[in-house]
C-alpha atoms as a PDB file:
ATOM      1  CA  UNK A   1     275.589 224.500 120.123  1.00  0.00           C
ATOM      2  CA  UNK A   2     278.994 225.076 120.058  1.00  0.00           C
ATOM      3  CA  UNK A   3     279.694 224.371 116.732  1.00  0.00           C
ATOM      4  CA  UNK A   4     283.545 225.546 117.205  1.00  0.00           C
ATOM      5  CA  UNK A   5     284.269 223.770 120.052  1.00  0.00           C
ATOM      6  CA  UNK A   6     286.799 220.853 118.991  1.00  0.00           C
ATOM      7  CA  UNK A   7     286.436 218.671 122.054  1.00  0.00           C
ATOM      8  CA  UNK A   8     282.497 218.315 120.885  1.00  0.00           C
ATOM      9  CA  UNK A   9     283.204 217.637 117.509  1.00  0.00           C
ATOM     10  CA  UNK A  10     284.029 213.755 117.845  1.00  0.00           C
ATOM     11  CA  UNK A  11     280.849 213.364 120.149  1.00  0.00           C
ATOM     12  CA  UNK A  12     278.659 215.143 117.964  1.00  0.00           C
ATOM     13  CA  UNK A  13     279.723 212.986 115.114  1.00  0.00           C
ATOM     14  CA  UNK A  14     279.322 209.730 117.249  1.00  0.00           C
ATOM     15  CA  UNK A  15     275.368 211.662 117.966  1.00  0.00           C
ATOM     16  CA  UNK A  16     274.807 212.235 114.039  1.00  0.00           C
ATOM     17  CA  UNK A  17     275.525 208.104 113.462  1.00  0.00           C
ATOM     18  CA  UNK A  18     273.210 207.273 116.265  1.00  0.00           C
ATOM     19  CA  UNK A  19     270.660 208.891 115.475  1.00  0.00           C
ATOM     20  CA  UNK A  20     270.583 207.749 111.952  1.00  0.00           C
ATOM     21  CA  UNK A  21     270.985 204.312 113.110  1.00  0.00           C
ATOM     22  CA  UNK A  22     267.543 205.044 115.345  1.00  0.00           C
ATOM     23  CA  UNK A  23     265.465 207.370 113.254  1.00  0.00           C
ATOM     24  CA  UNK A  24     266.697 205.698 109.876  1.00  0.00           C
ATOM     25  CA  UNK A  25     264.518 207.010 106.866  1.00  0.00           C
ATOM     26  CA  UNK A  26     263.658 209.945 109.078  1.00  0.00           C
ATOM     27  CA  UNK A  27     266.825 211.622 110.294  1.00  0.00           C
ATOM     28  CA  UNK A  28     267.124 215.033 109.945  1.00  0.00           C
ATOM     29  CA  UNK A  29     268.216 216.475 106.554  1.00  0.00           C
ATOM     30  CA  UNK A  30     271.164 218.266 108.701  1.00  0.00           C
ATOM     31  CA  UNK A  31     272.536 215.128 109.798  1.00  0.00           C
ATOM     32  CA  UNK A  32     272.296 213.494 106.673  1.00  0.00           C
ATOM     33  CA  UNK A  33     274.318 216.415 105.225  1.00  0.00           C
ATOM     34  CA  UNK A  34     276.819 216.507 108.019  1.00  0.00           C
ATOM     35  CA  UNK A  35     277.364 212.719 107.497  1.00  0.00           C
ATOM     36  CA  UNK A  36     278.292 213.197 103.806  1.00  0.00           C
ATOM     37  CA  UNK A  37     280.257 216.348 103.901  1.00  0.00           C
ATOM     38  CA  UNK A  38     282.489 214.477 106.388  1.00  0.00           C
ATOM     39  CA  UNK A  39     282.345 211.580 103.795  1.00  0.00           C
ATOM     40  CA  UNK A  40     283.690 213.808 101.212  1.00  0.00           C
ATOM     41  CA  UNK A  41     286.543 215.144 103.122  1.00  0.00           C
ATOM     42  CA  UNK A  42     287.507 211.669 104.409  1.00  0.00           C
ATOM     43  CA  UNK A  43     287.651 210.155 101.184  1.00  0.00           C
ATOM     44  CA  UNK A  44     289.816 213.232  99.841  1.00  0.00           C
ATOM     45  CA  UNK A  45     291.864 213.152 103.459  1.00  0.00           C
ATOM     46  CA  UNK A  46     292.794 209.680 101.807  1.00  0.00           C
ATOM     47  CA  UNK A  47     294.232 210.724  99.356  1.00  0.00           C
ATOM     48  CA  UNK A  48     297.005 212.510 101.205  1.00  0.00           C
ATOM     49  CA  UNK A  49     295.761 216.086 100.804  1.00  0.00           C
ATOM     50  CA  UNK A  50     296.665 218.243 103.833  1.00  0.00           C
ATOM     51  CA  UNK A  51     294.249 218.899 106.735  1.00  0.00           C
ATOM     52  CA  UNK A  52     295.113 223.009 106.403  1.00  0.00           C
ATOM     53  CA  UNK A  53     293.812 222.769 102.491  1.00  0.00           C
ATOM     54  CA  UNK A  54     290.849 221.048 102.895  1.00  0.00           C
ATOM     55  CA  UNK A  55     289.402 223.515 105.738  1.00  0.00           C
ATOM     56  CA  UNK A  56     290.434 226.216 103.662  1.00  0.00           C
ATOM     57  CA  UNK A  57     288.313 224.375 100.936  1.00  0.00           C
ATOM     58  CA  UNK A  58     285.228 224.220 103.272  1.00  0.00           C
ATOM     59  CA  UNK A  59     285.931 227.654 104.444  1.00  0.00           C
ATOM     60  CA  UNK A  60     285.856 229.067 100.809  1.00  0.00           C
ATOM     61  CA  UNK A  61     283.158 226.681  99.523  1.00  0.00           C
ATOM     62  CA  UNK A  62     280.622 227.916 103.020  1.00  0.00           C
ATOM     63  CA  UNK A  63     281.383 231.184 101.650  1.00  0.00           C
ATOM     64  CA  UNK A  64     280.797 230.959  98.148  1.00  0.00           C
ATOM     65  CA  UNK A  65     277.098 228.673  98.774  1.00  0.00           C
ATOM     66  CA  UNK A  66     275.921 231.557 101.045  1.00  0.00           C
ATOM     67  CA  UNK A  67     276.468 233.998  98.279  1.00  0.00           C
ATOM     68  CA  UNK A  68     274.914 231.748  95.755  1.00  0.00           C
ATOM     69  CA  UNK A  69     272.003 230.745  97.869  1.00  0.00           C
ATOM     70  CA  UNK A  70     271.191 234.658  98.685  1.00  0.00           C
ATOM     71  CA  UNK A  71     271.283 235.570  94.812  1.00  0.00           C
ATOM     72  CA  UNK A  72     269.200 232.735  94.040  1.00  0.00           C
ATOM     73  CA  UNK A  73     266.785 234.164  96.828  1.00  0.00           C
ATOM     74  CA  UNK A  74     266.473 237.635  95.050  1.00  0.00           C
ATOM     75  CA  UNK A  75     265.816 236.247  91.678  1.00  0.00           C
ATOM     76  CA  UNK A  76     261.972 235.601  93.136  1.00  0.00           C
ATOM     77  CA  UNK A  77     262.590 231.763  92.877  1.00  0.00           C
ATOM     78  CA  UNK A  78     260.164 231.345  96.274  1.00  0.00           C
ATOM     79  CA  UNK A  79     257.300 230.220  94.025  1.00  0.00           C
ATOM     80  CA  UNK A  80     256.832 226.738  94.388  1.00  0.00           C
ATOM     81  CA  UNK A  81     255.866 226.623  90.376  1.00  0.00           C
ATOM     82  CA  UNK A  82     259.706 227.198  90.315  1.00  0.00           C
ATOM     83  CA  UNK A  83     260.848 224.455  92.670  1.00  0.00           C
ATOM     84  CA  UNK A  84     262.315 221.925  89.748  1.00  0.00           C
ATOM     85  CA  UNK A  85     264.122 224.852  88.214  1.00  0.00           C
ATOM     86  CA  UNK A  86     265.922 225.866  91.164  1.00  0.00           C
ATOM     87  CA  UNK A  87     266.819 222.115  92.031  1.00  0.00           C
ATOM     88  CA  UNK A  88     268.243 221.666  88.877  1.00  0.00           C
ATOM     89  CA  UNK A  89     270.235 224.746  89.011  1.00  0.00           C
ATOM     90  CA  UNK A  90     271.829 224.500  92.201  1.00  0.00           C
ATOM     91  CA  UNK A  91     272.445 220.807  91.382  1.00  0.00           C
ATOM     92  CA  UNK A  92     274.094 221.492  88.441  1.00  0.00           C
ATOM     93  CA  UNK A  93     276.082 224.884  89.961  1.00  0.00           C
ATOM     94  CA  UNK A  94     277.209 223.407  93.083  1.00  0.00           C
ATOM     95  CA  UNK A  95     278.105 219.558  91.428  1.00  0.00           C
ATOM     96  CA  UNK A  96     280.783 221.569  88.965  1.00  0.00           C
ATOM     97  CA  UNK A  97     281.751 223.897  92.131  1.00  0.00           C
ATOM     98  CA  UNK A  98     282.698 221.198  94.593  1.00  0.00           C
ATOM     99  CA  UNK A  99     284.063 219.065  91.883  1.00  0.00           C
ATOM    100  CA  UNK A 100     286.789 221.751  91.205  1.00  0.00           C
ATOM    101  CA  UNK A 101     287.512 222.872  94.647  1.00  0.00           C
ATOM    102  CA  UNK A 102     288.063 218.911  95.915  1.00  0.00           C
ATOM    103  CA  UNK A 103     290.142 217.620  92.592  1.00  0.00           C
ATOM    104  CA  UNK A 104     293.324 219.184  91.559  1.00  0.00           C
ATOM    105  CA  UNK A 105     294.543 217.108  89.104  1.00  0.00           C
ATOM    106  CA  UNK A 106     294.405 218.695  85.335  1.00  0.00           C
ATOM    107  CA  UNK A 107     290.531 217.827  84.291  1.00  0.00           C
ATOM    108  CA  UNK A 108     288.066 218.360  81.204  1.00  0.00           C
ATOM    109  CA  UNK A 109     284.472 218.682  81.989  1.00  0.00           C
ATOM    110  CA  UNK A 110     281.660 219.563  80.109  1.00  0.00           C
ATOM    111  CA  UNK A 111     278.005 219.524  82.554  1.00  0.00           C
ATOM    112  CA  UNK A 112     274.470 219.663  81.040  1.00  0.00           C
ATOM    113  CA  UNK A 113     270.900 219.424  82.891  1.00  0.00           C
ATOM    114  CA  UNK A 114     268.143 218.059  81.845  1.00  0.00           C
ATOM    115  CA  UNK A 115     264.939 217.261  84.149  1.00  0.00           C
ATOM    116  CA  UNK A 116     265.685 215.895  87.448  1.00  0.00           C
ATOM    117  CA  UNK A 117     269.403 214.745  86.290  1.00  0.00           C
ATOM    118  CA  UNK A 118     272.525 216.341  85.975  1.00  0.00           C
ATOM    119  CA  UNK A 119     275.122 214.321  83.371  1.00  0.00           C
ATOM    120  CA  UNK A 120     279.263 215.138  83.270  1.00  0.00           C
ATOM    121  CA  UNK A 121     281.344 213.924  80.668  1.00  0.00           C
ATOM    122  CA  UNK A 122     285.039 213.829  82.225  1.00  0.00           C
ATOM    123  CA  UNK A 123     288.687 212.676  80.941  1.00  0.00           C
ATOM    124  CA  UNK A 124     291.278 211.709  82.979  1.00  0.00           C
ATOM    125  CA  UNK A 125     294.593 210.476  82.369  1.00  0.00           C
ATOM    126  CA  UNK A 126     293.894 207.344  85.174  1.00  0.00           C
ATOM    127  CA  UNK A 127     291.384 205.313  86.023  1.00  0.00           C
ATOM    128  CA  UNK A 128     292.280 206.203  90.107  1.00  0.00           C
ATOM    129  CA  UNK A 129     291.297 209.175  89.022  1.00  0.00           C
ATOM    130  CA  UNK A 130     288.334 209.245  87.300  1.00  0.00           C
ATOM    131  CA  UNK A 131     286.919 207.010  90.443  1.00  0.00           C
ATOM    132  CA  UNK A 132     287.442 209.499  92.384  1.00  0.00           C
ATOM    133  CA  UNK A 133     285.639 212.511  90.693  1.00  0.00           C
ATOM    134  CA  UNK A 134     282.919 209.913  89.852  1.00  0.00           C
ATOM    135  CA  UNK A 135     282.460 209.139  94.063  1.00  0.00           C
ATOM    136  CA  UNK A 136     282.796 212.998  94.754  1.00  0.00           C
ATOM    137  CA  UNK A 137     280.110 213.814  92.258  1.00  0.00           C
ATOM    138  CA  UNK A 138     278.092 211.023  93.437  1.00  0.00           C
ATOM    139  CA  UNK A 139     278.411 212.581  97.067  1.00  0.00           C
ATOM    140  CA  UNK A 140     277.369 215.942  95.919  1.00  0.00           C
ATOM    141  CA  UNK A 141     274.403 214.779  93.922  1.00  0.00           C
ATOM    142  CA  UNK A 142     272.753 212.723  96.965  1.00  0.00           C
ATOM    143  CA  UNK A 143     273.487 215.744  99.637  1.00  0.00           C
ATOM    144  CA  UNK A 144     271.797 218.543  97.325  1.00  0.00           C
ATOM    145  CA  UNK A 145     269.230 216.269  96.427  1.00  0.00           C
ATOM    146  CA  UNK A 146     267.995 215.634  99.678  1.00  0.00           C
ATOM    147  CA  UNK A 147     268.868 219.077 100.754  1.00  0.00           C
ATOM    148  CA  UNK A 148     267.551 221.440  97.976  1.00  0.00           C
ATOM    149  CA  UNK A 149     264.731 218.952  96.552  1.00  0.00           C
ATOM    150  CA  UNK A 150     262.473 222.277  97.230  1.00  0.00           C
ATOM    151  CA  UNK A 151     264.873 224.827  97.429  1.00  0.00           C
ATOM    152  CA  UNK A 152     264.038 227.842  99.866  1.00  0.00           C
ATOM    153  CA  UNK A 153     260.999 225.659 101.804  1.00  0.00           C
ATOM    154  CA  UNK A 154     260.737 223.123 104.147  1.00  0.00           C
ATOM    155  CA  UNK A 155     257.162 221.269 104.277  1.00  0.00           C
ATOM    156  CA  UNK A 156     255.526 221.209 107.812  1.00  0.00           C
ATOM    157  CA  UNK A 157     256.802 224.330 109.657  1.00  0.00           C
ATOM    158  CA  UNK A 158     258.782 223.152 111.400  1.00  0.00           C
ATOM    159  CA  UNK A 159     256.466 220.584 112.953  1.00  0.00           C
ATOM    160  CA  UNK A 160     258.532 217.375 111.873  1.00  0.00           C
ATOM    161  CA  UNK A 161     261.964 218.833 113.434  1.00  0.00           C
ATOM    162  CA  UNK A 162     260.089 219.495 116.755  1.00  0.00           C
ATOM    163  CA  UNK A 163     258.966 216.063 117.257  1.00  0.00           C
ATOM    164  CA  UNK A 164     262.287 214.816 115.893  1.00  0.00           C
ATOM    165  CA  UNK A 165     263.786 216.983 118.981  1.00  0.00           C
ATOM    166  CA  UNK A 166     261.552 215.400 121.526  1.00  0.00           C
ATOM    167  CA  UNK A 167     262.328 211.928 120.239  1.00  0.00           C
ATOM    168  CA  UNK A 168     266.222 212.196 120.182  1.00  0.00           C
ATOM    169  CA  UNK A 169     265.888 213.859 123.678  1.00  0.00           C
ATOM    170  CA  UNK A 170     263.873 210.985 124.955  1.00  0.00           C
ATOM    171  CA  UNK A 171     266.387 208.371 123.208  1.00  0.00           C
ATOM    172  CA  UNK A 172     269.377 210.635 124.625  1.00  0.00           C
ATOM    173  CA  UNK A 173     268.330 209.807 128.335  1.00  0.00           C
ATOM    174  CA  UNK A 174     268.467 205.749 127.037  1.00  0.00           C
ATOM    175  CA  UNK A 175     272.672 206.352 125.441  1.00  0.00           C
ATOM    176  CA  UNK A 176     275.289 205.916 126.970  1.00  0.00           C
ATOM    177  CA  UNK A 177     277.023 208.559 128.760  1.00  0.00           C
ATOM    178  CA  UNK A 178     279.912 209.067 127.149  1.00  0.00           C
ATOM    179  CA  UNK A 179     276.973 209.991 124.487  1.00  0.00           C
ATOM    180  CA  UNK A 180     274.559 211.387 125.869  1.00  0.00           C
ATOM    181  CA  UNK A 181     275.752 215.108 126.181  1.00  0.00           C
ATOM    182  CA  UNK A 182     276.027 215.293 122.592  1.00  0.00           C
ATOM    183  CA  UNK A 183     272.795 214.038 121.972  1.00  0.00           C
ATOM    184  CA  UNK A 184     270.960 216.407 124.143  1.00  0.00           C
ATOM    185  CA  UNK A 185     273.101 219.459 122.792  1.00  0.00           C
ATOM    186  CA  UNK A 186     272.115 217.742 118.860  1.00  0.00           C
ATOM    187  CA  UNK A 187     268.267 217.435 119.951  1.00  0.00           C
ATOM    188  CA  UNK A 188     268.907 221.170 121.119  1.00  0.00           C
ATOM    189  CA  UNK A 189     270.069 222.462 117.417  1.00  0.00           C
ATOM    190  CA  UNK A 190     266.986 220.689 115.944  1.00  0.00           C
ATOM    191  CA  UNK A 191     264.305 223.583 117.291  1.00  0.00           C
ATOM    192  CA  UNK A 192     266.135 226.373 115.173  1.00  0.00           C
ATOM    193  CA  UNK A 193     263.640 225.677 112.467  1.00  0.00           C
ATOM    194  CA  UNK A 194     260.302 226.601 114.931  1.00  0.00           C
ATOM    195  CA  UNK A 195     262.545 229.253 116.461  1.00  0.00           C
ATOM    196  CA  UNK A 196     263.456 231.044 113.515  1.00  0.00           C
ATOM    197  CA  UNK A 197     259.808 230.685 111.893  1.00  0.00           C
ATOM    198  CA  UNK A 198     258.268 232.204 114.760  1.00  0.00           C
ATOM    199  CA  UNK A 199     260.943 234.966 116.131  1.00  0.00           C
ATOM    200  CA  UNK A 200     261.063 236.420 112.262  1.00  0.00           C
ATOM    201  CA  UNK A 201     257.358 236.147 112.263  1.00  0.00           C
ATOM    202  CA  UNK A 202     257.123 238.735 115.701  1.00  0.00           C
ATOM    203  CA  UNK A 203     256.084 235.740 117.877  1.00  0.00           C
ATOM    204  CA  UNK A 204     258.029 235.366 121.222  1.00  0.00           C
ATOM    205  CA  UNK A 205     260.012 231.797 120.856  1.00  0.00           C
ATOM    206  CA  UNK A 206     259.791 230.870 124.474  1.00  0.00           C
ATOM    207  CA  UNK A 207     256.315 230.631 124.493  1.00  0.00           C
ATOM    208  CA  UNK A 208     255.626 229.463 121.234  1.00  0.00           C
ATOM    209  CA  UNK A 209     257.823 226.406 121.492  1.00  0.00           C
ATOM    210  CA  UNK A 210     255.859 225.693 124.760  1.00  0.00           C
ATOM    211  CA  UNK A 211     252.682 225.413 123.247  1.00  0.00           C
ATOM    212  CA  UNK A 212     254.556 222.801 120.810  1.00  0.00           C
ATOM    213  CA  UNK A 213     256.026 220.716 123.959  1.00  0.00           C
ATOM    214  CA  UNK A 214     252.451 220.794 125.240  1.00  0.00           C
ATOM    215  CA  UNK A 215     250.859 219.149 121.994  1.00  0.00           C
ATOM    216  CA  UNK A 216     251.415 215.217 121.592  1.00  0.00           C
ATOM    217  CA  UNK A 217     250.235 215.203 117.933  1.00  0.00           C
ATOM    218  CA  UNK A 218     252.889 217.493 116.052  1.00  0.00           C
ATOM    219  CA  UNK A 219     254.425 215.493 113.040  1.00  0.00           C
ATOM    220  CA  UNK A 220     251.125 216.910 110.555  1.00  0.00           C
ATOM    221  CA  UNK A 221     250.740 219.852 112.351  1.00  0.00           C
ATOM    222  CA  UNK A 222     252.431 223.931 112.092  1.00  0.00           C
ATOM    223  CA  UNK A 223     252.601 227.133 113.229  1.00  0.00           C
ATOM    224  CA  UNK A 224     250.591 230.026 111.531  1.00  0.00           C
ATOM    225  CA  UNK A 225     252.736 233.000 110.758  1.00  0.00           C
ATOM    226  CA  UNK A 226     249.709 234.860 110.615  1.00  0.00           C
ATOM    227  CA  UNK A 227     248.187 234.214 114.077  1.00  0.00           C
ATOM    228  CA  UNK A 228     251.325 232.249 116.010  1.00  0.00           C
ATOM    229  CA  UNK A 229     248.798 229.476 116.756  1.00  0.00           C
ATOM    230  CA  UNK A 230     249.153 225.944 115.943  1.00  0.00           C
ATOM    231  CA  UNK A 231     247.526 224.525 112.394  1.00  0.00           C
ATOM    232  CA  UNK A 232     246.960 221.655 110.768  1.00  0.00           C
ATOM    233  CA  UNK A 233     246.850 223.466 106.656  1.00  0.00           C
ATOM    234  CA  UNK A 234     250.441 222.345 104.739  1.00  0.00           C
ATOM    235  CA  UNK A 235     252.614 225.610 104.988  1.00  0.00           C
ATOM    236  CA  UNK A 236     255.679 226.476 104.095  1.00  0.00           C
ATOM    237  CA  UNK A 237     258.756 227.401 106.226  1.00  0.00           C
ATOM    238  CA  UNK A 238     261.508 230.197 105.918  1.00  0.00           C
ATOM    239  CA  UNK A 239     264.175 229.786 103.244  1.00  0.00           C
ATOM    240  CA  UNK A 240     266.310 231.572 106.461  1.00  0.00           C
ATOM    241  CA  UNK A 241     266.221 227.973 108.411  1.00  0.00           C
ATOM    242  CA  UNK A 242     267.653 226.182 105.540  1.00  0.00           C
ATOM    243  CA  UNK A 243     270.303 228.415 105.083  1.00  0.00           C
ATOM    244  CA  UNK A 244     270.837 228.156 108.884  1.00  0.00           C
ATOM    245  CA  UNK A 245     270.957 224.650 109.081  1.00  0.00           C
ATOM    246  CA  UNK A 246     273.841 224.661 105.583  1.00  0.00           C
ATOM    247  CA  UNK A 247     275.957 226.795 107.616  1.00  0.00           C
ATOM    248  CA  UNK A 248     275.558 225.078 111.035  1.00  0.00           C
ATOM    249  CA  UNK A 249     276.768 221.476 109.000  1.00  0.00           C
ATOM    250  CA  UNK A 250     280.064 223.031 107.228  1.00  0.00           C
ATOM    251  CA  UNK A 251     280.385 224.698 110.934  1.00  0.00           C
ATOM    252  CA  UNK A 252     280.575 221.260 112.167  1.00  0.00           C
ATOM    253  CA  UNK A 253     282.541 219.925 109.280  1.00  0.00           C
ATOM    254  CA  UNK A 254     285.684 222.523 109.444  1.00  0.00           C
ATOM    255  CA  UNK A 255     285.291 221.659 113.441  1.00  0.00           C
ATOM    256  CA  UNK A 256     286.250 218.042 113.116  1.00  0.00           C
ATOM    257  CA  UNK A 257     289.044 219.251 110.875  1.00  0.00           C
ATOM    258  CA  UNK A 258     290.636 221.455 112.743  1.00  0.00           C
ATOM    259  CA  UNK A 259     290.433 219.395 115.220  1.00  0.00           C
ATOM    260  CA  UNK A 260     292.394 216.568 113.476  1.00  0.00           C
ATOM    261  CA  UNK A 261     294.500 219.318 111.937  1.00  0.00           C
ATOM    262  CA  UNK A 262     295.203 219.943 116.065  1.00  0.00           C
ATOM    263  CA  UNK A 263     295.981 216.865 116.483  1.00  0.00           C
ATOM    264  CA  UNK A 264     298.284 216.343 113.191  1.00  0.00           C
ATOM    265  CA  UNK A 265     300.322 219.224 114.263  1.00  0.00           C
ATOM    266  CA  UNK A 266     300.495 218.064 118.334  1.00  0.00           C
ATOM    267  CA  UNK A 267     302.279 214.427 117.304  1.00  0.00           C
ATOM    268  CA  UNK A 268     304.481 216.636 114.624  1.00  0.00           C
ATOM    269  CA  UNK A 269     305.738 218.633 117.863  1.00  0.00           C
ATOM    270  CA  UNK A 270     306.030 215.594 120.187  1.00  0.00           C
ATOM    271  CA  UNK A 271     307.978 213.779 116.825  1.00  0.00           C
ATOM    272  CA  UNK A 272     310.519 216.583 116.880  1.00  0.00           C
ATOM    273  CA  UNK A 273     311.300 216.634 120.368  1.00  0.00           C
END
């Protein structure tokens, strides 16, 4: 999917609202995450902050969650006895992160965690303000808690984002056509979460994700990473896809900026001449 490409970028957004609209409660996690990252930089393009600062924001912030993610990874925090701790952590990490990067005004903050919720006591000298941080906050707390509920795993291997990708390819071929290229290349991005499972497992992806397109009955069903063949026990997916997936959303994110950045800096030329 090309990610970079800027012409794609406004389709591929129009794709990501679709398919929520059709798929509601079960839209992909990705899309979810693309729709509020692009949230959070509208709201803060509102503001009046310059196009160039906040994809140097995203930039830095893509960056800086990579690193974070692959140190939490060596700290052994697979085990699933661990999941609430992790959740917490990167809820609390990333919340006081974001919430620095996105808000430049002068700020005092003081974050503590306990259980399942993260609480910030803030000052401000306006109310405009304070709104503000509160609605960023808010954004970042309902993106890494549907994103990082369990932390380096994804239930089902992989089988829920397979049928998800032969559903939105099946709805694709009923859009419109202005949409339906972007659909088909969306539906496309969904299978790197089978693909990924099985190439790092030594299993050759073509054929593997045949045998998925020839089973009907997918959504409770996996793929062993023992024997490559198709099972119906709960296991656990690669912490590698959910990275994938993080960077593939900020990919799309700082697309659609520089795109309008592209387009900021095209009616500045034509305004001069």
């Amino acid at each position: 999917m090309e990610l970079r490409s800027p012409c794609i970028a406004t389709k591929l957004l129009a794709a990501a609202n679709t398919q929520r609209e059709h798929f509601g409660a079960r839209a992909n996690y990705l899309i979810v995450l693309v729709l509020q990252l692009l949230q959070a930089a509208t709201r803060v393009r509102a503001k009046h902050t310059p196009i160039a600062t906040l994809v140097d924001v995203f930039k830095e912030f893509k960056a800086q969650l990579k690193a974070e993610l692959n140190d939490l990874a060596s700290k052994k925090l697979l085990d699933v006895r661990n999941k609430k701790d992790v959740y917490n952590l990167l809820l609390s990490s990333v919340a006081a992160k974001l919430f620095k990067q996105f808000f430049y005004e002068s700020y005092h903050g003081r974050m503590y965690c306990y259980s399942r919720w993260v609480v910030v006591e803030l000052c401000g000298a306006t109310t405009i303000f304070l709104d503000m941080c509160e609605c960023g906050l808010l954004n970042v707390v309902q993106v890494y808690g549907l994103m990082c509920k369990d932390s380096r795993v994804m239930a089902g291997a992989g089988a829920s984002d397979f049928v998800l990708y032969k559903e939105l390819r099946e709805f694709a071929w009923r859009a419109q056509s202005d949409h339906r290229e972007a659909l088909l290349k969306f539906s496309d991005s969904l299978l790197v979460v089978p693909a990924i499972l099985a190439e790092n497992n030594g299993f050759d992806v073509t054929s593997t994700i045949k045998k998925w397109h020839d089973d009907d009955n997918m959504m409770r069903m996996g793929i062993n990473i023992s024997t490559g063949a198709h099972s119906s026990i709960r296991i656990w997916d690669l912490y590698t896809s959910r990275e994938s997936a993080v960077t593939s959303a900020l990919d799309f994110v700082l697309s659609w900026l520089e795109s309008m950045a592209a387009k900021e800096l095209k009616s500045y030329i034509y305004g001069g001449l």
